[in-house]
Protein backbone atom coordinates (compact mmCIF):
# COMPACT_ATOMS: atom_id res chain seq x y z
CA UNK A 1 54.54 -34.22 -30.13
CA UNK A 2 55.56 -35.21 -33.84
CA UNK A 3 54.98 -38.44 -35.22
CA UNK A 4 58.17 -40.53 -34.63
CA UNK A 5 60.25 -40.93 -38.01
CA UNK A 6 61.72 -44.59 -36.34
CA UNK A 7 59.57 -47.52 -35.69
CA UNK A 8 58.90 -48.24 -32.16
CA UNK A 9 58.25 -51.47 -30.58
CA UNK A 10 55.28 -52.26 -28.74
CA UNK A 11 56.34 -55.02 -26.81
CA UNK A 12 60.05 -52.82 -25.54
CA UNK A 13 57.73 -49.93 -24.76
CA UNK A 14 55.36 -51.96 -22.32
CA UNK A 15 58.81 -53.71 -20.53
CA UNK A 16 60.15 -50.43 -20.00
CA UNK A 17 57.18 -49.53 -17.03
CA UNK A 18 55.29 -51.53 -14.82
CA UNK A 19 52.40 -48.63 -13.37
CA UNK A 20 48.89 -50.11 -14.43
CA UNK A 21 46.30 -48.07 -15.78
CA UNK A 22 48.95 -45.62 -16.21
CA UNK A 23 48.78 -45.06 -20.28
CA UNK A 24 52.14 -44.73 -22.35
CA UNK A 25 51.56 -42.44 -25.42
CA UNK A 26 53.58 -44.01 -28.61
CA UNK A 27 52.92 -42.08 -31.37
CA UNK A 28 50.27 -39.56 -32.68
CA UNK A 29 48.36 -40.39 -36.03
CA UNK A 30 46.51 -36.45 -36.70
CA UNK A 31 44.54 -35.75 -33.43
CA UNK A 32 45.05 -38.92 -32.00
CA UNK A 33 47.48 -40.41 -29.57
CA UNK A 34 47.97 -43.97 -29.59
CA UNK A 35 48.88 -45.06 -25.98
CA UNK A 36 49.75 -48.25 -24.70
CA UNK A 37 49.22 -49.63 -21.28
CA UNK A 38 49.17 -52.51 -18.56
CA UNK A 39 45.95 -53.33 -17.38
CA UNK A 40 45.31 -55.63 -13.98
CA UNK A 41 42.34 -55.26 -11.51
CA UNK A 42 39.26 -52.88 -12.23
CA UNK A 43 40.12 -49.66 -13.61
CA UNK A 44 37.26 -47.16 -13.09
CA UNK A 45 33.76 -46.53 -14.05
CA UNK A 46 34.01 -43.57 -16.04
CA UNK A 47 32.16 -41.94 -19.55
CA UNK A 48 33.68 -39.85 -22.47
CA UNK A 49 30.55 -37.64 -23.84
CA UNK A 50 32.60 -36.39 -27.01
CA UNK A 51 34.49 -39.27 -28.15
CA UNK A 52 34.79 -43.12 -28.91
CA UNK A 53 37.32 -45.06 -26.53
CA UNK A 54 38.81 -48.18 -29.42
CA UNK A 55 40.82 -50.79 -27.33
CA UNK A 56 43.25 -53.62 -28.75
CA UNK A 57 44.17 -56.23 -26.56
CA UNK A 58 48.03 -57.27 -27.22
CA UNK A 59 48.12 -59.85 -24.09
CA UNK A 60 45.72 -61.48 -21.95
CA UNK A 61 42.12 -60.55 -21.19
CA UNK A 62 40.24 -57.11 -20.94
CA UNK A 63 36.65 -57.35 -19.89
CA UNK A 64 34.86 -54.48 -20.20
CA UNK A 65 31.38 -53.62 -18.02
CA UNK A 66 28.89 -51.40 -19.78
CA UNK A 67 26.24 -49.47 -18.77
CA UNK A 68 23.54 -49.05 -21.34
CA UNK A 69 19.61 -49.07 -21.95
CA UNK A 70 18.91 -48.98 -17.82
CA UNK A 71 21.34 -52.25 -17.38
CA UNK A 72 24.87 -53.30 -17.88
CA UNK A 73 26.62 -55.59 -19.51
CA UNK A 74 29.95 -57.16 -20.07
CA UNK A 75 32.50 -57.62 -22.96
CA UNK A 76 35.28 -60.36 -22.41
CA UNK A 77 38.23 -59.16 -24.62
CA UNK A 78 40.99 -61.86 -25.40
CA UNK A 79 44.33 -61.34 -26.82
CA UNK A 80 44.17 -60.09 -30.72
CA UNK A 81 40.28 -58.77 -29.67
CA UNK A 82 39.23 -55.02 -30.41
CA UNK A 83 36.15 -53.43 -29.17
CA UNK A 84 35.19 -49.53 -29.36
CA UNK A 85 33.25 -48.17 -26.50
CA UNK A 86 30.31 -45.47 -27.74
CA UNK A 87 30.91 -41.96 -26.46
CA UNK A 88 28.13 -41.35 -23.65
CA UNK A 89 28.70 -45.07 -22.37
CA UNK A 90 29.52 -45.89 -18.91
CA UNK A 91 32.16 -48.58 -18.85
CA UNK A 92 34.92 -50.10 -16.55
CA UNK A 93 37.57 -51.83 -17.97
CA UNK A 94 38.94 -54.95 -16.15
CA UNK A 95 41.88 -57.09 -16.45
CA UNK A 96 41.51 -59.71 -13.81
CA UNK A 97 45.00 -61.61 -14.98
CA UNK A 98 46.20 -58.68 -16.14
CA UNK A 99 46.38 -57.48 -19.85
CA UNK A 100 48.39 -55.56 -22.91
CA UNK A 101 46.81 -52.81 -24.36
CA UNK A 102 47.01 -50.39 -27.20
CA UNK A 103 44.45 -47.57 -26.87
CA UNK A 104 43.69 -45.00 -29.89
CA UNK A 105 41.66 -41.80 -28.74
CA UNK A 106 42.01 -37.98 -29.56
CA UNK A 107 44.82 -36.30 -28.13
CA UNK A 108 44.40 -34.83 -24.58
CA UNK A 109 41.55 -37.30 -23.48
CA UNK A 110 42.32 -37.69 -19.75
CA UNK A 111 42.23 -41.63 -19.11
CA UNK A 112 39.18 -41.48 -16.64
CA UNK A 113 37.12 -39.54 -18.90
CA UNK A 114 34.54 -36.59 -18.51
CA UNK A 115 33.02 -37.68 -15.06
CA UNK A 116 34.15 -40.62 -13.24
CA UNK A 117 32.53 -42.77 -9.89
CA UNK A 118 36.12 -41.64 -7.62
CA UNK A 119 39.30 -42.85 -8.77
CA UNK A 120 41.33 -45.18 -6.87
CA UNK A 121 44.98 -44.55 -6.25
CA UNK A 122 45.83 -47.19 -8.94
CA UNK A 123 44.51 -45.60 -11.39
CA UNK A 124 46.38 -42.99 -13.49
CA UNK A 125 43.62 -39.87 -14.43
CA UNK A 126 46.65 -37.88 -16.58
CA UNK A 127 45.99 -37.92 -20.58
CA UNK A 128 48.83 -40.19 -20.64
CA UNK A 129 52.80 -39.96 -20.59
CA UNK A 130 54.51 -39.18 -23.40
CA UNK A 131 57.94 -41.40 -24.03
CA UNK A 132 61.51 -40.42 -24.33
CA UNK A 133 62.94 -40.58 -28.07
């Protein structure tokens, strides 16, 4: 996929799906897609051993659970909030309201990582779906 040459709105490309957990790739910027997506309920708890996972929060309220050191912990995430999860860390994203996100990781990273507890059916374990021009 080529960088677009048009700007794209982030806003018209979250109204035009509803699937949570189901990322929307935007645009690519070298290696790296940058996917949106709709967040609500407990995604998964999953790791990526190679690479960071950055999050932006557009609407609402991510939490994020981590696992690290032996015990977990949590990150609350409001709108306008960014937070990078390490590579190697267990984490499970959360949206109990429901949440806006834009995503930026390297292209072909499957959404529920390198291992994963099992996924749920809501849950969308592709590398994300590219958009129509």
């Amino acid at each position: 996929m080529k960088p677009d040459s048009q700007p794209r709105s982030l806003s018209a490309v979250l109204d035009s799906f509803d699937a949570r957990w189901s990322p929307r790739i935007v645009t690519r910027v070298n290696d790296y897609d940058v996917r949106v997506a709709k967040a609500e309920g407990e995604h998964v708890w999953h790791v990526h051993e190679d690479t960071d996972e950055f999050f932006l929060v557009t609407e609402g309220e991510l939490r994020i659970a981590l696992r690290e050191d032996g015990a977990e912990r949590e990150v609350v995430l409001p709108a306008g909030s960014v937070f990078t999860v390490p590579r190697g860390t267990w984490h499970r994203p959360s949206a109990p309201t429901g949440a806006s996100l834009l995503l930026l990781e390297p292209t072909g990273t499957s959404s529920v990582g390198d291992a994963h507890d099992p996924v749920p059916e809501h849950v969308d374990a592709t590398t994300g779906h590219h958009l129509e021009a």
